[in-house]
Each structure stands twice: as structure tokens, then as C-alpha cells.
Protein backbone atom coordinates (compact mmCIF):
# COMPACT_ATOMS: atom_id res chain seq x y z
CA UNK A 1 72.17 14.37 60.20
CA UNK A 2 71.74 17.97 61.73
CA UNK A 3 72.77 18.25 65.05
CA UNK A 4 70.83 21.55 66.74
CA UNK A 5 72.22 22.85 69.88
CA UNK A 6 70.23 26.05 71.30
CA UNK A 7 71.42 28.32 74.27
CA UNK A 8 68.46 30.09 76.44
CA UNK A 9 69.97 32.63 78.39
CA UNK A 10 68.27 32.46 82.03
CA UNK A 11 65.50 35.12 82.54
CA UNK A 12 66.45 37.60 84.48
CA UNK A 13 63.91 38.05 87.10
CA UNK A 14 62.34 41.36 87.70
CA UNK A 15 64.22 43.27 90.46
CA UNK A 16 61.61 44.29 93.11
CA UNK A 17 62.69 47.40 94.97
CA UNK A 18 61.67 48.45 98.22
CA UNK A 19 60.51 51.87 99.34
CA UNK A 20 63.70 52.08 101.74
CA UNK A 21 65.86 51.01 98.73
CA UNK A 22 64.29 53.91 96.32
CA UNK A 23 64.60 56.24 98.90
CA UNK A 24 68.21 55.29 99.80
CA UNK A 25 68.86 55.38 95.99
CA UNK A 26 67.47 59.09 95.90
CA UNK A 27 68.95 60.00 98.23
CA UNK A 28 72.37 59.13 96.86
CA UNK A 29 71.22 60.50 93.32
CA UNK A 30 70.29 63.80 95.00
CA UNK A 31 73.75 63.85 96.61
CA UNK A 32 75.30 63.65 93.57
CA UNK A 33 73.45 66.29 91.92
CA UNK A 34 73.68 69.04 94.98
CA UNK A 35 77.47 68.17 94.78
CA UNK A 36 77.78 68.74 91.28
CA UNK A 37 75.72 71.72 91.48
CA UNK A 38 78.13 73.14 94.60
CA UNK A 39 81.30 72.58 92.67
CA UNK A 40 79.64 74.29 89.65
CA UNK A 41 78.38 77.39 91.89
CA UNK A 42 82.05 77.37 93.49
CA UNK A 43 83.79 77.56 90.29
CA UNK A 44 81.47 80.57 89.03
CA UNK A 45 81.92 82.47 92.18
CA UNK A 46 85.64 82.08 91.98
CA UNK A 47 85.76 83.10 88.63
CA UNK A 48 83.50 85.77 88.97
CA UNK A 49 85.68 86.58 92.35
CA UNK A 50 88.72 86.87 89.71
CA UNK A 51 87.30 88.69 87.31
CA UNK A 52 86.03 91.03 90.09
CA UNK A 53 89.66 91.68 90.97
CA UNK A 54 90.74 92.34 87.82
CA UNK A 55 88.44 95.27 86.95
CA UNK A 56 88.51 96.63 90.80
CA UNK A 57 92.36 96.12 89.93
CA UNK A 58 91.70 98.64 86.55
CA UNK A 59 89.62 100.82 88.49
CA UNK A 60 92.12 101.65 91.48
CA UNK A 61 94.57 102.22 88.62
CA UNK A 62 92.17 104.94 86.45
CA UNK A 63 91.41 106.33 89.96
CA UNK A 64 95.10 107.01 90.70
CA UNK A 65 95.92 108.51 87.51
CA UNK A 66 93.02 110.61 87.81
CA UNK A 67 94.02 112.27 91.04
CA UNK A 68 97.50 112.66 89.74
CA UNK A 69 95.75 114.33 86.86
CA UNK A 70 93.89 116.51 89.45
CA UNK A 71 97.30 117.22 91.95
CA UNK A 72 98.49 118.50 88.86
CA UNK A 73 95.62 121.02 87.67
CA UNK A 74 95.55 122.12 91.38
CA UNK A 75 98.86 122.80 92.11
CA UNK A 76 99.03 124.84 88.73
CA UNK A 77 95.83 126.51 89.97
CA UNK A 78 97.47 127.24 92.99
CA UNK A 79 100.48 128.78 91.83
CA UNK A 80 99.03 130.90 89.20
CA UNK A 81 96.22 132.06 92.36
CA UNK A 82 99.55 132.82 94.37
CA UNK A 83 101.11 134.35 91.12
CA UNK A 84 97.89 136.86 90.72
CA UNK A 85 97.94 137.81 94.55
CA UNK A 86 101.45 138.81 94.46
CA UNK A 87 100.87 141.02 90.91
CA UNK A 88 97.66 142.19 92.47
CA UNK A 89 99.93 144.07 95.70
CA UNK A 90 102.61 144.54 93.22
CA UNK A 91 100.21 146.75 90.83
CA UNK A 92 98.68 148.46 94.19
CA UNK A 93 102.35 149.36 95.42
CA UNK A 94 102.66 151.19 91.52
CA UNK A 95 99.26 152.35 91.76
CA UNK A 96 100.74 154.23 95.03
CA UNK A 97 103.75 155.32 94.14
CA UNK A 98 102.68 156.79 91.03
CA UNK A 99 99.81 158.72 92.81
CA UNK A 100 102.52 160.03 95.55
CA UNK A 101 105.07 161.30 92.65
CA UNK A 102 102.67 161.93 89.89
CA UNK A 103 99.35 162.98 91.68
CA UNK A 104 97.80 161.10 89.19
CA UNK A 105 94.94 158.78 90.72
CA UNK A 106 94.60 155.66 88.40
CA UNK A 107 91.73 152.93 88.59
């Protein structure tokens, strides 16, 4: 004797939607997607903010050694401008003195 025993699982009946519940549903799917797209869009612009910071950061520093670089070559400029003034009366005074004692006119 075989004894047969068989299980039907109950049909699940089509779910009927209605147009409020699609558009509720939408709605919420859309939510989730803008929010996951603002996070995203956050997260780029502060990393982009960061790495904005860093090479403005880089920048201010080449900029600063660059105008110590040019305070330098100035001041030297200046000196040896201040240097050539002072030889240039200095030569004039000679120029003078030799043409008073010597009579001898030099150019």
C-alpha cells in the first residue's frame, strides 16, 4: 500500500495596484534616489573642497617663497644702485680735484 500525501501551496493572487499606490511608491523610490544622489554630490564637493585647499594651500606657499626670492634680488638691486650712486659722486669729486691740481680735464 502507497500512501500519497501532496501539498499545494495556495496561489498567490495577483496584487492589483492602484494609481495612488504607484504613485506613492514613486514617489518614495524617487526619494531614495535624489537622496542618494545628494549624499553622493555632497561627498564630491567636499572632497573636491579638500583637495581645493590643499593645492591653494601649495600655492600660497610657492607664492611666499617667490616674493622672498624677489625681496632678496631687490634689496641686492638696491644696494648695488645705492653702491653705483655713491662711486658715481665719488669719481666726479676725483674727476675735480684732479682737474683743479693737474689741469688735466678727463672724460
Amino acid at each position: 500500500m502507497k500512501l500519497e500525501f501532496e501539498y499545494h501551496m495556495p496561489k498567490k493572487k495577483p496584487q492589483q495596484l492602484t494609481r495612488k499606490e504607484i504613485e506613492r511608491l514613486l514617489s518614495q523610490q524617487t526619494m531614495v534616489i535624489l537622496n542618494a544622489v545628494s549624499e553622493k554630490t555632497i561627498n564630491l564637493e567636499s572632497s573636491l573642497k579638500r583637495g581645493m585647499e590643499k593645492m591653494e594651500f601649495r600655492i600660497n606657499q610657492k607664492i611666499d617663497k617667490l616674493t622672498n626670492t624677489l625681496d632678496k634680488f631687490l634689496k641686492r638691486l638696491t644696494d648695488i644702485e645705492d653702491e653705483f650712486v655713491i662711486m658715481k659722486a665719488e669719481v666726479n669729486r676725483l674727476k675735480k680735484i684732479i682737474r683743479e691740481k693737474l689741469g688735466v680735464e678727463l672724460l
